[in-house]
Protein backbone atom coordinates (compact mmCIF):
# COMPACT_ATOMS: atom_id res chain seq x y z
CA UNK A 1 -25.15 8.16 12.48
CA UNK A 2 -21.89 9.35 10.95
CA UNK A 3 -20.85 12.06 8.51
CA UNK A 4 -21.32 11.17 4.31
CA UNK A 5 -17.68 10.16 3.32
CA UNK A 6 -17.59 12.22 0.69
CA UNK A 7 -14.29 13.07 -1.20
CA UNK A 8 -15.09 16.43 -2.10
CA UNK A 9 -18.39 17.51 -0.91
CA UNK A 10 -19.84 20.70 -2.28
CA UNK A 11 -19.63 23.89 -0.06
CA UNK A 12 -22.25 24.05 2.50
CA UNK A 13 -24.69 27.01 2.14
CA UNK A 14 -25.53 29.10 5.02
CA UNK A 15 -28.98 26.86 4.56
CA UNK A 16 -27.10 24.02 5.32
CA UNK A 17 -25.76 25.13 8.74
CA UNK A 18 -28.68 26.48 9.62
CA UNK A 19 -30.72 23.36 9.22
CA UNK A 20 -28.04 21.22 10.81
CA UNK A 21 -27.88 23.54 14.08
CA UNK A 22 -31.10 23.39 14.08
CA UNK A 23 -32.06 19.79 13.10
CA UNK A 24 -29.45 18.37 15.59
CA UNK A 25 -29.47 20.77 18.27
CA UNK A 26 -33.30 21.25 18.81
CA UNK A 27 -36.56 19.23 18.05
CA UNK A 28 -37.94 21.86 16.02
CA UNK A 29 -39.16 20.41 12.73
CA UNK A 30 -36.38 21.41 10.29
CA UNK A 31 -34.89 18.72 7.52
CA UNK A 32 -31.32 18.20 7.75
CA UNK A 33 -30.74 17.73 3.89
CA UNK A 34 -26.48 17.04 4.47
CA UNK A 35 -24.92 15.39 6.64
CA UNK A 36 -21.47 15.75 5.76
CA UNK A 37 -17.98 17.44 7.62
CA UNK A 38 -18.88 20.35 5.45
CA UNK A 39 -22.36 20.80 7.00
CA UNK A 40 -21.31 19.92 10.23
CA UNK A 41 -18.85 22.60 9.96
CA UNK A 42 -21.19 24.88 9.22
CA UNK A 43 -23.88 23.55 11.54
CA UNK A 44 -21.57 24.39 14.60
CA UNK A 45 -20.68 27.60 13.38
CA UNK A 46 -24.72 28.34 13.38
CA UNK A 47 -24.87 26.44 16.78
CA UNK A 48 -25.35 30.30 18.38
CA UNK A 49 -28.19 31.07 16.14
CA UNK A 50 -29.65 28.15 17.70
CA UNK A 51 -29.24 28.84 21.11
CA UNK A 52 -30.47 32.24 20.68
CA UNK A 53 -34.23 30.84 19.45
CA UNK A 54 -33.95 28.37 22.57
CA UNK A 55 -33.08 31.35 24.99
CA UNK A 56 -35.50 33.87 23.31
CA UNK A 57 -38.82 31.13 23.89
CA UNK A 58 -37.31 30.18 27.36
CA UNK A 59 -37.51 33.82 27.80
CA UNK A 60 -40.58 34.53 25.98
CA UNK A 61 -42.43 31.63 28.51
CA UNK A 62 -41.15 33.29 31.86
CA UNK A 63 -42.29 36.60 30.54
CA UNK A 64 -45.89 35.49 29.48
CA UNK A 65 -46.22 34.00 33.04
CA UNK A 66 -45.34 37.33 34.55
CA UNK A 67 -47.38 39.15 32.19
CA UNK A 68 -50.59 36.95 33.71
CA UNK A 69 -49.90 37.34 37.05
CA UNK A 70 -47.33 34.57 38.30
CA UNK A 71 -44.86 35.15 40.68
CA UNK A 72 -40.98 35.40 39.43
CA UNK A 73 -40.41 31.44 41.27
CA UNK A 74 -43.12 29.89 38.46
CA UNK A 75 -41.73 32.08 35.45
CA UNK A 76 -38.07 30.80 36.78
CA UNK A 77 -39.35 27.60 36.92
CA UNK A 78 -40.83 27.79 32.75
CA UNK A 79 -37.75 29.34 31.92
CA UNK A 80 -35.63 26.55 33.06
CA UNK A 81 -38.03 24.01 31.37
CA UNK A 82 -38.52 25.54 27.91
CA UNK A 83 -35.51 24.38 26.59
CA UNK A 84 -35.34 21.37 28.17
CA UNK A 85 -38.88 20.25 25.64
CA UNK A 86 -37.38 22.23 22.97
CA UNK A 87 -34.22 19.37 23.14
CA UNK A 88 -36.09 16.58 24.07
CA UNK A 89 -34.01 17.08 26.95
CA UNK A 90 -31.02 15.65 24.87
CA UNK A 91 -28.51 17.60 26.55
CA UNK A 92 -29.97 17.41 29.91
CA UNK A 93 -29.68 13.23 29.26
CA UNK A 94 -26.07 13.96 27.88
CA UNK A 95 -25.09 15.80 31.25
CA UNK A 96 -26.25 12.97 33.28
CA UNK A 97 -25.05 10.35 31.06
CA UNK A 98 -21.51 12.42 31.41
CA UNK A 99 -21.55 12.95 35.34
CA UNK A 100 -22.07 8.90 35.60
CA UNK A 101 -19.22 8.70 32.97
CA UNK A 102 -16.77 10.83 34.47
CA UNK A 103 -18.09 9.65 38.03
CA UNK A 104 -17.60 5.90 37.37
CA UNK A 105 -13.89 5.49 38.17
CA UNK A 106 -13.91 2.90 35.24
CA UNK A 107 -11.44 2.88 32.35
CA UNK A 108 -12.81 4.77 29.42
CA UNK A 109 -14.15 2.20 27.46
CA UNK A 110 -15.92 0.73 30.27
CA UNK A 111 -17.02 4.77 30.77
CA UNK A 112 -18.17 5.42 27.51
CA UNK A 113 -20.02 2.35 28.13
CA UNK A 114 -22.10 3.21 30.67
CA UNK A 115 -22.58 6.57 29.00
CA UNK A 116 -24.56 4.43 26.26
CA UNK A 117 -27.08 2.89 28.68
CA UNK A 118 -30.32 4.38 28.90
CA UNK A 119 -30.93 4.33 32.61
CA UNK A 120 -29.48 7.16 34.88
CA UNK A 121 -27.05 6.51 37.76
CA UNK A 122 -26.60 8.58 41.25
CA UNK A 123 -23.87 10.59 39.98
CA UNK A 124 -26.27 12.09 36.83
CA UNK A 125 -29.36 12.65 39.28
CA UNK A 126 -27.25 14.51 41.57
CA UNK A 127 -25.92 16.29 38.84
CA UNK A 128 -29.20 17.12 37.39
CA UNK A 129 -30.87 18.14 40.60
CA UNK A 130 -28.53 20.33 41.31
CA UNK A 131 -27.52 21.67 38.02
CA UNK A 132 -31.35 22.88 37.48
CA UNK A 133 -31.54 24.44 40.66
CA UNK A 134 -28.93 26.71 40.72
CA UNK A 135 -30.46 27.68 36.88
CA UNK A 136 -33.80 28.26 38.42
CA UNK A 137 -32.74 30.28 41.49
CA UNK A 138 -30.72 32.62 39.33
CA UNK A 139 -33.63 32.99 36.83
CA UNK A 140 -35.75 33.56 39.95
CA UNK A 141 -33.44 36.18 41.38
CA UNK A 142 -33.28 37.84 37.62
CA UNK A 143 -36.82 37.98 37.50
CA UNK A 144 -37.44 39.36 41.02
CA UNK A 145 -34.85 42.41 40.25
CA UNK A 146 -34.98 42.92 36.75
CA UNK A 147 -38.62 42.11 35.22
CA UNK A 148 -39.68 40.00 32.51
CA UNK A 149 -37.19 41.83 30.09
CA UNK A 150 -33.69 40.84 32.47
CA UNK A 151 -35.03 37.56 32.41
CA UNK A 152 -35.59 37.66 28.29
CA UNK A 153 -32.13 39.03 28.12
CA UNK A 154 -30.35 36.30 30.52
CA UNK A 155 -31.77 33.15 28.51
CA UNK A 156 -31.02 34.26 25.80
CA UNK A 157 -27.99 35.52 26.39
CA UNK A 158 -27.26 32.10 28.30
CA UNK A 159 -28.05 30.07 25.66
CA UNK A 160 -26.52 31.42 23.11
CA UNK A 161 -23.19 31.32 25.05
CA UNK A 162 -24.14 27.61 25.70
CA UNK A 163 -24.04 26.82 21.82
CA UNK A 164 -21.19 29.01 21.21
CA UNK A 165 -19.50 26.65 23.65
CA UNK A 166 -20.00 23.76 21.03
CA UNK A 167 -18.40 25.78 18.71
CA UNK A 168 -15.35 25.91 20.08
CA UNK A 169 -16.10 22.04 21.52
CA UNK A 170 -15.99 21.51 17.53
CA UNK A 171 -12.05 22.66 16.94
CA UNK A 172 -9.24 20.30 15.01
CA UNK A 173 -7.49 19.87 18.34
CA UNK A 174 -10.68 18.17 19.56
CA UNK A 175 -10.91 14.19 18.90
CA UNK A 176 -13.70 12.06 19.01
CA UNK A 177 -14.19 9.19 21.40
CA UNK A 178 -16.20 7.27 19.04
CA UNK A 179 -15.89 6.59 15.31
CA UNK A 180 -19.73 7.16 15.19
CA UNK A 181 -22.19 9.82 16.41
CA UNK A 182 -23.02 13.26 16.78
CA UNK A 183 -19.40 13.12 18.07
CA UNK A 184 -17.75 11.94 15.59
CA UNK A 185 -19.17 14.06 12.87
CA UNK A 186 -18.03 17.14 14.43
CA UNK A 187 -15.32 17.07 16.12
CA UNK A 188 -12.61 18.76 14.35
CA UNK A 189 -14.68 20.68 11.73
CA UNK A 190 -14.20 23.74 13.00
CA UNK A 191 -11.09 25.86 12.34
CA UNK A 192 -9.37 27.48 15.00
CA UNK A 193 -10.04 31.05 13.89
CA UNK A 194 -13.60 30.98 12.93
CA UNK A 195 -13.93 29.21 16.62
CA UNK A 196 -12.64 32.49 18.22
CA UNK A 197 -14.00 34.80 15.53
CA UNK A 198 -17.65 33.31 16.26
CA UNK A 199 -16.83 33.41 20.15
CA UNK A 200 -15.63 37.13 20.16
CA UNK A 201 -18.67 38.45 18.27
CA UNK A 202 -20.93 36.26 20.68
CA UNK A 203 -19.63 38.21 23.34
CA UNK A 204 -19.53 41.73 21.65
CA UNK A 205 -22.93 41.21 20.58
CA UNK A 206 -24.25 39.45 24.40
CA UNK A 207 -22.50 42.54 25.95
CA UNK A 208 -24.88 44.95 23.73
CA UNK A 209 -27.86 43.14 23.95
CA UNK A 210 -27.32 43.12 27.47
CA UNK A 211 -27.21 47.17 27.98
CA UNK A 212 -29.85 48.49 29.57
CA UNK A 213 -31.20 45.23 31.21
CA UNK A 214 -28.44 43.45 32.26
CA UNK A 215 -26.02 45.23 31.66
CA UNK A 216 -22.88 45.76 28.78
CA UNK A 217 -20.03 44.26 31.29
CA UNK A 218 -22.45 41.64 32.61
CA UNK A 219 -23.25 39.91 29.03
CA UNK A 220 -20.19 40.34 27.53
CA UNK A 221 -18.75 38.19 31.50
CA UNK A 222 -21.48 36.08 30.85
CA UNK A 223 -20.44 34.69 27.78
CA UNK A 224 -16.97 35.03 28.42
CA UNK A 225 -17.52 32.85 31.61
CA UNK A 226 -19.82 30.09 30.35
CA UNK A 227 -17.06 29.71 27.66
CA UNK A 228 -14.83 28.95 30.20
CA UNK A 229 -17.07 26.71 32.01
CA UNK A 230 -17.24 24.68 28.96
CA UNK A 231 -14.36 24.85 28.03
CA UNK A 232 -13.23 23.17 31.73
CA UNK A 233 -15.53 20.43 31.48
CA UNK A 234 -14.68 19.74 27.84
CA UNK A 235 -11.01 19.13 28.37
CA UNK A 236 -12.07 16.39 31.15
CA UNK A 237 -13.65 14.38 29.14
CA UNK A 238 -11.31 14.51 26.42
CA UNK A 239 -8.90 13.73 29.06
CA UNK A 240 -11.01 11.28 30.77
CA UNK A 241 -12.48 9.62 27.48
CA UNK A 242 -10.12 10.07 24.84
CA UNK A 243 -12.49 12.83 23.09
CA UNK A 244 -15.71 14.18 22.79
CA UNK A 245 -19.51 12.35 22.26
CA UNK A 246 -22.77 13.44 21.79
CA UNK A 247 -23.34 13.51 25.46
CA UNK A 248 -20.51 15.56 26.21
CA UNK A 249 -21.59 18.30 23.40
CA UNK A 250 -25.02 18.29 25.75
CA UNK A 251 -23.01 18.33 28.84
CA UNK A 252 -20.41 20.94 27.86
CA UNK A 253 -23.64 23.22 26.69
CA UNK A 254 -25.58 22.57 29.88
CA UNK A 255 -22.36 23.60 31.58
CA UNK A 256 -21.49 26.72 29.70
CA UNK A 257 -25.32 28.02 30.16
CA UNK A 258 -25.75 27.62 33.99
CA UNK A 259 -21.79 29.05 33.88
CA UNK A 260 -23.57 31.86 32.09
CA UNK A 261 -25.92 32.55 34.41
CA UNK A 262 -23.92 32.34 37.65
CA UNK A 263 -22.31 35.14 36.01
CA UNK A 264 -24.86 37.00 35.60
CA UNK A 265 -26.23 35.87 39.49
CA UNK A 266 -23.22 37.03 40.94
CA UNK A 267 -22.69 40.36 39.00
């Protein structure tokens, strides 16, 4: 699916971005009523807001298994999960899908290719094994030291720095590797300045929430890291595949929330 060509589409309402983060970056049932550059722009820029439900139920799930009596490793284990059904696993697929790309040694055509099949090769099952381990141990370790509120904090922190990561993903010096997609439609929507202004007050605001649980230095690193993390994998591809596609968005957000968390792990 590709962006409306519209010649002058109307300005997108807040509504609009939020029901384009929402309708393209979760499975929760909200109606995407635009689908033009103008939403998309807006979409990404609400990509946070959408992370930030995803991190706060991921959270919310480890908690309530605490709260009954589990052991941290289970409520890890939930935590992990959680967003994975509240994507459909999308970005999960997309990181595989990327890691057999990237991992293919084949011309990028030929990559983008075998991005587009729908079975998984060794390089994306490695990458997936270990990608949701290491997120698991540090929620485990979070849990163990910090209680069901750390934990709370960490997701959510997490995945909001995982959307925020799409964001930026989302800039005018970003192209896209197909002329159709999830790619295509926003790559390049998002100016440079409301990139950084949206990534600045991610990390003000992660830093804050963080005080007290995991701490103000930790959340604000968190972010700051996972951004980097994304922003490392992103410029592979681009390199790699001549731009972004859907399954690099997933991949770069997978990246920039275990990033995130192996921040937070090793603070």
């Amino acid at each position: 699916m590709t962006p409306q060509d519209d010649t002058a589409p109307p300005p997108a309402r807040l509504a609009d971005g939020v029901r384009f983060a929402f309708g393209t970056l979760t499975v929760l049932p909200v109606r995407v009523d635009r689908w033009d550059r103008t939403a998309a722009r807006a979409g990404m820029l609400c990509a946070p807001l959408a992370g930030l439900v995803v991190g706060l139920c991921a959270g919310a799930a480890g908690g309530l298994l605490l709260l009954l009596g589990a052991g941290p490793l289970l409520a890890a284990v939930a935590t992990a999960a959680v967003p994975a059904l509240l994507t459909r696993a999308l970005h999960l697929d997309g990181l595989a899908d990327t890691a057999d790309g990237l991992g293919s040694g084949k011309p990028a055509a030929e990559a983008l290719t075998i991005m587009k099949r729908s079975d998984i090769g060794p390089f994306g099952v490695v990458t997936l094994l270990f990608v949701l381990l290491a997120q698991v141990a540090v929620f485990f370790q979070v849990y163990e030291e910090g209680g069901w509120a750390a934990g709370a904090v960490a997701a959510a922190v997490a995945h909001v720095a995982g959307r925020t990561a799409l964001t930026l993903a989302s800039r005018p010096s970003v192209p896209a590797a197909r002329p159709e997609g999830l790619g295509a439609a926003v790559a390049g929507t998002v100016p440079w300045k409301s990139a950084v202004a949206v990534s600045v007050l991610v990390i003000c605001l992660a830093g804050a929430g963080g005080y007290g649980t995991v701490g103000l230095l930790r959340g604000a690193l968190a972010v700051a890291g996972s951004l980097v993390a994304g922003e490392l994998l992103l410029r592979r591809c681009v390199r790699r595949f001549g731009g972004i596609t859907g399954d690099v968005f997933g991949a770069v957000a997978e990246a920039a929330v275990t990033g995130a968390l192996l921040v937070l792990a090793l603070g």
